[in-house]
C-alpha atoms as a PDB file:
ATOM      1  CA  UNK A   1     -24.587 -16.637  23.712  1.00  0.00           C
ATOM      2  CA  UNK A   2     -26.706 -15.170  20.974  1.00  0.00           C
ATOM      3  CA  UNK A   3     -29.650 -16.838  20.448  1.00  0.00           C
ATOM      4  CA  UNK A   4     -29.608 -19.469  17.717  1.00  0.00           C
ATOM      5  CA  UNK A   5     -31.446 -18.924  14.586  1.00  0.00           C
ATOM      6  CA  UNK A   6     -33.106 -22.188  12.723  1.00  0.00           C
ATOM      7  CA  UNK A   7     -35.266 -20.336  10.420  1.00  0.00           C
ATOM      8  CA  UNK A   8     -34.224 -21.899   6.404  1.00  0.00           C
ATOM      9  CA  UNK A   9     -33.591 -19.563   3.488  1.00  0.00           C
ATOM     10  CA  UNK A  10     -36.150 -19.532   0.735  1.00  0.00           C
ATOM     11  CA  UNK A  11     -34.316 -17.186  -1.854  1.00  0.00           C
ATOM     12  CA  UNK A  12     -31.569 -16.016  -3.565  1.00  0.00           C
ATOM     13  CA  UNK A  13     -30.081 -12.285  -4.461  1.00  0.00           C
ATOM     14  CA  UNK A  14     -27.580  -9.509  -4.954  1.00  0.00           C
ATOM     15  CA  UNK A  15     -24.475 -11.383  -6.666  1.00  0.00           C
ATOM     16  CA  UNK A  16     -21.409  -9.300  -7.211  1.00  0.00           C
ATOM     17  CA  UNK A  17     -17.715  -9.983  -8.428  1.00  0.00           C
ATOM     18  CA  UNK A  18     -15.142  -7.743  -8.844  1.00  0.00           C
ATOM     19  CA  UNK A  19     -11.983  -8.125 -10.522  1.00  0.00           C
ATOM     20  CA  UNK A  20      -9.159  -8.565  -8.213  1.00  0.00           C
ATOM     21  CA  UNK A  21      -6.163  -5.829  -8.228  1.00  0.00           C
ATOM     22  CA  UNK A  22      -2.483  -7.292  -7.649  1.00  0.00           C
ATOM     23  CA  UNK A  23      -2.841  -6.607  -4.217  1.00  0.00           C
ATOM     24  CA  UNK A  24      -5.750  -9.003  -3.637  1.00  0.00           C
ATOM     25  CA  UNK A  25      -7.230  -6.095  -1.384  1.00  0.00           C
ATOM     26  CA  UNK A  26      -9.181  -3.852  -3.918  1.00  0.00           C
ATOM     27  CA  UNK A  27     -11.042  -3.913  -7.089  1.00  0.00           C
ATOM     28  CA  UNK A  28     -10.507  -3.107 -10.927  1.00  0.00           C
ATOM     29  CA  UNK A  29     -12.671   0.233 -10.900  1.00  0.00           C
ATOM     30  CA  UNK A  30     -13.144   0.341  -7.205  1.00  0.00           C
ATOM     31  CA  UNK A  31     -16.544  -0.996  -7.458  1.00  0.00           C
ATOM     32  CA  UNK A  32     -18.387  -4.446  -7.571  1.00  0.00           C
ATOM     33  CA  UNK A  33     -20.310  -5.635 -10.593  1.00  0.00           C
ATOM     34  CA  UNK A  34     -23.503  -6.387 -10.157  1.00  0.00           C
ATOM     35  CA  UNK A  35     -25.590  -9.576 -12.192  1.00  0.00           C
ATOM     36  CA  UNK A  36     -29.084  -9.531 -11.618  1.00  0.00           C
ATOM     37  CA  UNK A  37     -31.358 -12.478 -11.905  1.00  0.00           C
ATOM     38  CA  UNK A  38     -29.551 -15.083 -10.010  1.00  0.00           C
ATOM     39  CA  UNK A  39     -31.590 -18.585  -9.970  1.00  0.00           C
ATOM     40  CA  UNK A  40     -30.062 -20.687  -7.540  1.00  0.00           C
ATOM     41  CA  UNK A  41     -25.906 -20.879  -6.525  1.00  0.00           C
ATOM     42  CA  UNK A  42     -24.402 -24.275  -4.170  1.00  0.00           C
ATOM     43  CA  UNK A  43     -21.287 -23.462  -2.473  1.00  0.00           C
ATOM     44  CA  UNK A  44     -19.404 -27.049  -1.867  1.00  0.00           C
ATOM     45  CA  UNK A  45     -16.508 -27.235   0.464  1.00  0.00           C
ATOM     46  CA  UNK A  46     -14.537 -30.319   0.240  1.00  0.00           C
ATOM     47  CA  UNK A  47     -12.741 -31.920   3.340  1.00  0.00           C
ATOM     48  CA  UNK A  48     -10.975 -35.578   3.897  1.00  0.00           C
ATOM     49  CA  UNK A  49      -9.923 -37.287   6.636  1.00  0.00           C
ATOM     50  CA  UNK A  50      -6.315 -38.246   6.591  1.00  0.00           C
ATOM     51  CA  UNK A  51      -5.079 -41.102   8.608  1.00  0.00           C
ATOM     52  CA  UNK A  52      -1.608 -42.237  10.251  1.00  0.00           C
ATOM     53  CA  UNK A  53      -0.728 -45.527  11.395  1.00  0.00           C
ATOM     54  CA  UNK A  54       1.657 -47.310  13.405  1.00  0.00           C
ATOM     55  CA  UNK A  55       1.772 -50.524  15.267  1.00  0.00           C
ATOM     56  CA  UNK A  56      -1.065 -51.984  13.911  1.00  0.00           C
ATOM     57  CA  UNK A  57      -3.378 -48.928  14.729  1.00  0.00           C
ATOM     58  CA  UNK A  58      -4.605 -45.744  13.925  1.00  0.00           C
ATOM     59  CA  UNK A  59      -2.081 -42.978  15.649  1.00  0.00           C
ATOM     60  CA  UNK A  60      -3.561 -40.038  14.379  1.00  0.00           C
ATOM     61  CA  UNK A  61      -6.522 -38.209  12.509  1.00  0.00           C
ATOM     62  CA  UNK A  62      -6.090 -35.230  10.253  1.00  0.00           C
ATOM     63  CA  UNK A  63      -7.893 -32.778   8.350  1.00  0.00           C
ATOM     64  CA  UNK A  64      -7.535 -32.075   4.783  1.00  0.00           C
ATOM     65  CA  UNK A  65      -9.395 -29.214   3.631  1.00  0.00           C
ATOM     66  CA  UNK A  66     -10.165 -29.255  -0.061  1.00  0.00           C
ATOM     67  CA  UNK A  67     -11.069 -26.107  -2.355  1.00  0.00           C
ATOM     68  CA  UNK A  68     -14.525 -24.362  -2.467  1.00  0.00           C
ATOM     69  CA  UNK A  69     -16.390 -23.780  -5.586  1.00  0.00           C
ATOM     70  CA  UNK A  70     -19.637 -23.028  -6.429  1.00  0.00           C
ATOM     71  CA  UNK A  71     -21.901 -23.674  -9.022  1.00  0.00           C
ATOM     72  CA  UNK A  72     -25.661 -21.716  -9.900  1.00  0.00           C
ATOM     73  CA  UNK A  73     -27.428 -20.260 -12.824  1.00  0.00           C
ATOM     74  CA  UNK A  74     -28.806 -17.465 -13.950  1.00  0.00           C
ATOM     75  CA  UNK A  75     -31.982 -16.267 -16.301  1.00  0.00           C
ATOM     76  CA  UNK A  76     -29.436 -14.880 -18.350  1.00  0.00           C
ATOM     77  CA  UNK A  77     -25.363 -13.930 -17.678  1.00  0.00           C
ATOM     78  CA  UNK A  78     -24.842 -11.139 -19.810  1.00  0.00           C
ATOM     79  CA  UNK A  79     -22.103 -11.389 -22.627  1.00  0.00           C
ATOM     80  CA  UNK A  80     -20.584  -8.431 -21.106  1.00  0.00           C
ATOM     81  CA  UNK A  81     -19.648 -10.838 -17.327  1.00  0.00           C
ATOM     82  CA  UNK A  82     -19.059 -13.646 -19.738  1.00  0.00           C
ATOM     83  CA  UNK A  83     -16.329 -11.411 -21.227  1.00  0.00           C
ATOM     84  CA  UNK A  84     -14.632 -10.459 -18.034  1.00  0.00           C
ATOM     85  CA  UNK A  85     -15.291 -13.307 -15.862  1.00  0.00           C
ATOM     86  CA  UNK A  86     -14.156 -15.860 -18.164  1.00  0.00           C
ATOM     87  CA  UNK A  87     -11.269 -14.027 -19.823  1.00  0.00           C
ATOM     88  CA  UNK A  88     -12.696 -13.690 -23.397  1.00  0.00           C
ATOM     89  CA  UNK A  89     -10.989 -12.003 -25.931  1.00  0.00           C
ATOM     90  CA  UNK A  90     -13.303  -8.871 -27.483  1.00  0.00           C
ATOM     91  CA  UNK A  91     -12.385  -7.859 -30.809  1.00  0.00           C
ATOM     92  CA  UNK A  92     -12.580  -4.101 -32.336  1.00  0.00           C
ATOM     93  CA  UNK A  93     -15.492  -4.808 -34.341  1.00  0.00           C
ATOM     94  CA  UNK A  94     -17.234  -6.298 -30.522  1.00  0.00           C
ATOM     95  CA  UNK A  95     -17.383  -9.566 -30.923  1.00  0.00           C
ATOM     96  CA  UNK A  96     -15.723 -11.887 -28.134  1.00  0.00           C
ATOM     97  CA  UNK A  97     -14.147 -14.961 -28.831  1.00  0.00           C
ATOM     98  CA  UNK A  98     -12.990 -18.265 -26.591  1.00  0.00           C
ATOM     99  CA  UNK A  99      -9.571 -19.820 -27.488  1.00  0.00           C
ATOM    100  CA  UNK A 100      -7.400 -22.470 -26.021  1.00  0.00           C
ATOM    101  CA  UNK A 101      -5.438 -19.724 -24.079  1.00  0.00           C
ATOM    102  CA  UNK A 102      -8.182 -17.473 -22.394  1.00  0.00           C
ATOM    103  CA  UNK A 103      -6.914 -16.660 -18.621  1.00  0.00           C
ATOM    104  CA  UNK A 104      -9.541 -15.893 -16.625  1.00  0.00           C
ATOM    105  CA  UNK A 105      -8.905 -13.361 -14.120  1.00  0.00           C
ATOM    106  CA  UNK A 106      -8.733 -13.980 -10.343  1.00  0.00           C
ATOM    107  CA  UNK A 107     -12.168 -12.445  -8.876  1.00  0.00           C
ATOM    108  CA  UNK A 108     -14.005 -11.761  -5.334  1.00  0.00           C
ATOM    109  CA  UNK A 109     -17.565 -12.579  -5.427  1.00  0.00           C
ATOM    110  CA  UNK A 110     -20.937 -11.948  -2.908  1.00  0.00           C
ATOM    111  CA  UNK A 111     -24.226 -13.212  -2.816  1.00  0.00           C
ATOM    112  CA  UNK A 112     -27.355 -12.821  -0.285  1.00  0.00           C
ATOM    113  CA  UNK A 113     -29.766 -15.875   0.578  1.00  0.00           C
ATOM    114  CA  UNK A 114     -32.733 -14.699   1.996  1.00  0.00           C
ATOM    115  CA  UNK A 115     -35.350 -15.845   4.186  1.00  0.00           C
ATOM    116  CA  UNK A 116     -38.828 -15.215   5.200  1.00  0.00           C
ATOM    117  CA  UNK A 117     -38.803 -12.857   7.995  1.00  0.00           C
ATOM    118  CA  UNK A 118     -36.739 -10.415   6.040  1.00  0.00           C
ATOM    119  CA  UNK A 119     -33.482 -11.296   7.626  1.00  0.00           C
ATOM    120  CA  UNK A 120     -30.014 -11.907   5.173  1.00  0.00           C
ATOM    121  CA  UNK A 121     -26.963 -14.232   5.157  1.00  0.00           C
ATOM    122  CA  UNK A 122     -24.264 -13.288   2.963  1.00  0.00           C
ATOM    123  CA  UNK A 123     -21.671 -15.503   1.720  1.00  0.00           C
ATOM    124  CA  UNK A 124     -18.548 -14.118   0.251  1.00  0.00           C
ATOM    125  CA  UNK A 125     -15.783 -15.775  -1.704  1.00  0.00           C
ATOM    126  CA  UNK A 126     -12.812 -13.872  -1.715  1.00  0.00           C
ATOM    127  CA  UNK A 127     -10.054 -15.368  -4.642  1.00  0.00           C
ATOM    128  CA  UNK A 128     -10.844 -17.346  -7.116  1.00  0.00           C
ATOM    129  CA  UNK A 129     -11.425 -17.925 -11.005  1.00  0.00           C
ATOM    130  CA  UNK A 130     -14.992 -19.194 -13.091  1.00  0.00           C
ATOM    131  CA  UNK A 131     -15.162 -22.126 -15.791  1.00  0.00           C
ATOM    132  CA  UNK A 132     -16.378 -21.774 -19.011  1.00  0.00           C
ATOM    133  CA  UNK A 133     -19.979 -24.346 -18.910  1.00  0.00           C
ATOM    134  CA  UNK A 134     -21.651 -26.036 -21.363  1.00  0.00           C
ATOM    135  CA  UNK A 135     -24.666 -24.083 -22.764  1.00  0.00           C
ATOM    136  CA  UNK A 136     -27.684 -25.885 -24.117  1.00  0.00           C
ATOM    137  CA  UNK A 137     -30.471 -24.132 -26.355  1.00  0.00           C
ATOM    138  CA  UNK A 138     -33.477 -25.759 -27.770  1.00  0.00           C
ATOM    139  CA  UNK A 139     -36.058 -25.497 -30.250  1.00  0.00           C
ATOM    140  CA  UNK A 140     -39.394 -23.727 -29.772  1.00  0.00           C
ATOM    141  CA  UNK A 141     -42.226 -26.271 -29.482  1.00  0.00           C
ATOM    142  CA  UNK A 142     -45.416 -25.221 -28.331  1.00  0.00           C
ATOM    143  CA  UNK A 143     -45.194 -23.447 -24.635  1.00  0.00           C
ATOM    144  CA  UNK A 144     -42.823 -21.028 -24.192  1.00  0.00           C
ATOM    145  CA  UNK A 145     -39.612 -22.245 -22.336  1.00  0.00           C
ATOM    146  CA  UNK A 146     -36.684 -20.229 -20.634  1.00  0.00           C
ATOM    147  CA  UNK A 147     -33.092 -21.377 -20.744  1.00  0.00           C
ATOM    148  CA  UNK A 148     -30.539 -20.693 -17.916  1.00  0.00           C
ATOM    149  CA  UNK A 149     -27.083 -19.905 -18.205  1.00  0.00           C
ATOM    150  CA  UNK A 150     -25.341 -21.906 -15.422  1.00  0.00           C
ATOM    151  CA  UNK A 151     -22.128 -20.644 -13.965  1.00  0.00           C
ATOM    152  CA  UNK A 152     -19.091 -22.782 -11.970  1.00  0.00           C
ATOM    153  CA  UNK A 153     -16.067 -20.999 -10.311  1.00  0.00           C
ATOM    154  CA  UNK A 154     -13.385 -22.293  -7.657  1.00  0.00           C
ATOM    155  CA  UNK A 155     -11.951 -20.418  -5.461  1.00  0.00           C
ATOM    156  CA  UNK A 156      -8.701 -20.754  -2.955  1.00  0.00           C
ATOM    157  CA  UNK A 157      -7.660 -19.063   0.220  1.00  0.00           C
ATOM    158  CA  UNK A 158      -7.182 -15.304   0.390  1.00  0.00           C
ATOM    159  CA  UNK A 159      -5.786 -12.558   3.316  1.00  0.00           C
ATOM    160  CA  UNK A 160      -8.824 -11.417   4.531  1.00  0.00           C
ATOM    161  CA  UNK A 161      -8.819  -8.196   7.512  1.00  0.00           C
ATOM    162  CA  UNK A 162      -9.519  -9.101  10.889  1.00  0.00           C
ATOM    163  CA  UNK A 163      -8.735 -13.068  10.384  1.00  0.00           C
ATOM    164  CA  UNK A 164      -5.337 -14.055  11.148  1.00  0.00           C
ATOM    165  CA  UNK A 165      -5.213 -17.053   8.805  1.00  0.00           C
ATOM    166  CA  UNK A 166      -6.159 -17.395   4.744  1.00  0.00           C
ATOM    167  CA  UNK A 167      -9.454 -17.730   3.679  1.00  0.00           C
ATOM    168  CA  UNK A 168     -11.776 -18.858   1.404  1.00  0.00           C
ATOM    169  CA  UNK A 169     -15.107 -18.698   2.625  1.00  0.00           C
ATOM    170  CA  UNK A 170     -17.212 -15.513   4.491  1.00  0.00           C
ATOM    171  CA  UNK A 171     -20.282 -15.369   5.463  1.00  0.00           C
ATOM    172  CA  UNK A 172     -22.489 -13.376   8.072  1.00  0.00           C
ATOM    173  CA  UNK A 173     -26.116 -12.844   8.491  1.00  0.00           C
ATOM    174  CA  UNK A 174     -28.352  -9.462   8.823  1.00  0.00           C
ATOM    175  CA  UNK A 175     -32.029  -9.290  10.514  1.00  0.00           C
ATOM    176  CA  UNK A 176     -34.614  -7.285   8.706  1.00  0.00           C
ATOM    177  CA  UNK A 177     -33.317  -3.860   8.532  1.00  0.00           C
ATOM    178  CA  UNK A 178     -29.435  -4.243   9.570  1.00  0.00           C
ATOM    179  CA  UNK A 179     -26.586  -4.199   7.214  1.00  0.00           C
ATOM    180  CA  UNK A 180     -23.342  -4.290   9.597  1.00  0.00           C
ATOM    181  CA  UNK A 181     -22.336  -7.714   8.475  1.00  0.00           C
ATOM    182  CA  UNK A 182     -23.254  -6.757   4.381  1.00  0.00           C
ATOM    183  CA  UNK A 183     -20.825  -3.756   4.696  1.00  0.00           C
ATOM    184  CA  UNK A 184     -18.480  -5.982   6.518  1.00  0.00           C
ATOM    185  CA  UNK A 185     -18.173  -8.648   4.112  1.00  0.00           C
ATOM    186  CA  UNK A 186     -18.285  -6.222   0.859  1.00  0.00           C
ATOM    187  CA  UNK A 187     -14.868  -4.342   2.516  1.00  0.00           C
ATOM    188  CA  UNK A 188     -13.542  -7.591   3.028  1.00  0.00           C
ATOM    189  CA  UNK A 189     -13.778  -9.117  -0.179  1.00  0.00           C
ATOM    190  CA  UNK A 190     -14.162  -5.733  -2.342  1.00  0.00           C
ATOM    191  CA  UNK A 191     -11.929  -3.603  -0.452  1.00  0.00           C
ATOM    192  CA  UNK A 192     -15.297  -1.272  -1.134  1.00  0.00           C
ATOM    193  CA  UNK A 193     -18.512  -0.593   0.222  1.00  0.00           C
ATOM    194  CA  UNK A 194     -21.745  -1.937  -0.459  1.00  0.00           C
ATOM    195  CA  UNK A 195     -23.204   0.042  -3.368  1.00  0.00           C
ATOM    196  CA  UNK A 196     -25.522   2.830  -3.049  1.00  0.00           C
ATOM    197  CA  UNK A 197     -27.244   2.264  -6.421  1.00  0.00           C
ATOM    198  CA  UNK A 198     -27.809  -1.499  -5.738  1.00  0.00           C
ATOM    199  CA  UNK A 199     -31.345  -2.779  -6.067  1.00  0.00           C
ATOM    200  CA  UNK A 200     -32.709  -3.525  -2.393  1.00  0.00           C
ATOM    201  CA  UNK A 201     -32.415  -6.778  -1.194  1.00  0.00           C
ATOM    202  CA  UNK A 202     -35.771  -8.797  -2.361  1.00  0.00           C
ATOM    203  CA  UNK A 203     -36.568 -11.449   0.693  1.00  0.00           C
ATOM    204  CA  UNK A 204     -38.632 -14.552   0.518  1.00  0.00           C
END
């Protein structure tokens, strides 16, 4: 057995989505999307116990996994990932607007936490859709103040290579200079590699 790491992350980096193609295998463009700036992200997976009875007694226990979302902010999401990750509408003069009957589009995403001694986990999501959020701004009043832009997405059970069931949820950890289990997850969810022009991972 490998020995067991207990080490805690202390960071956050390197989110990318892509734009699922109809064969929930590649990417629109062939490349992930990079958003810089990432704050913090929780990934929440739901589960319930079901229970059976019979003659006056429990007979059985069950299982029932729920969906996994995730919710985070940013420093700042960029109109331009609004546009595509919540399914606004961008007119010909460049503005984007959000109606009653935006669609979203179904997306893969990956993220790093990172942790002291250099080492990376990546967690990858591999189907799912974001939520428009509420976005606060206020008034300047003395100090300067930044806002966030928080984000919320769901996501549901996907083919993934080399699992023999659905899922929704990757993840897989790198020490301080590796990157077999980045590339892996990036083909997995992207259908693509890891790209060349991404910033380096920043630990800590």
């Amino acid at each position: 057995m490998a020995e067991k790491k207990y080490n805690s992350t202390t960071g956050v980096d390197q989110f990318h989505y892509g734009v699922l193609n109809d064969d929930d295998k590649t990417i629109e463009g062939g490349n992930p999307e990079r958003i810089k700036f990432l704050q913090d992200i929780t990934v929440t997976r739901t589960s319930t116990m079901v229970r059976a009875y019979g003659d006056n007694k429990e007979a059985e226990i069950a299982v029932s996994n729920g969906p996994v979302s995730i919710s985070g902010n940013f420093h700042a999401l960029p109109q331009e990932d609004q546009n595509v990750l919540f399914g606004l509408e961008v007119s010909e003069t460049g503005l984007a607007g959000s109606g009653s009957e935006d669609n979203p589009p179904y997306v893969g995403v990956v993220f790093a936490r990172t942790y002291e001694d250099g080492a990376t986990e990546y967690a990858g999501l591999p189907k799912g859709k974001f939520l428009k959020t509420e976005k606060a701004s206020t008034g300047k009043a003395g100090e300067t103040s930044f806002s966030q832009d928080p984000i919320s997405a769901e996501f549901m059970n996907r083919e993934v290579d080399g699992f023999t069931k659905p899922q929704s949820y990757l993840i897989g950890r790198d020490e301080a200079g590796e990157t077999t289990h980045r590339d892996a997850i990036f083909q997995a969810v992207f259908g693509a590699p890891y790209p060349t022009e991404a910033d380096p991972v920043v630990g800590g």
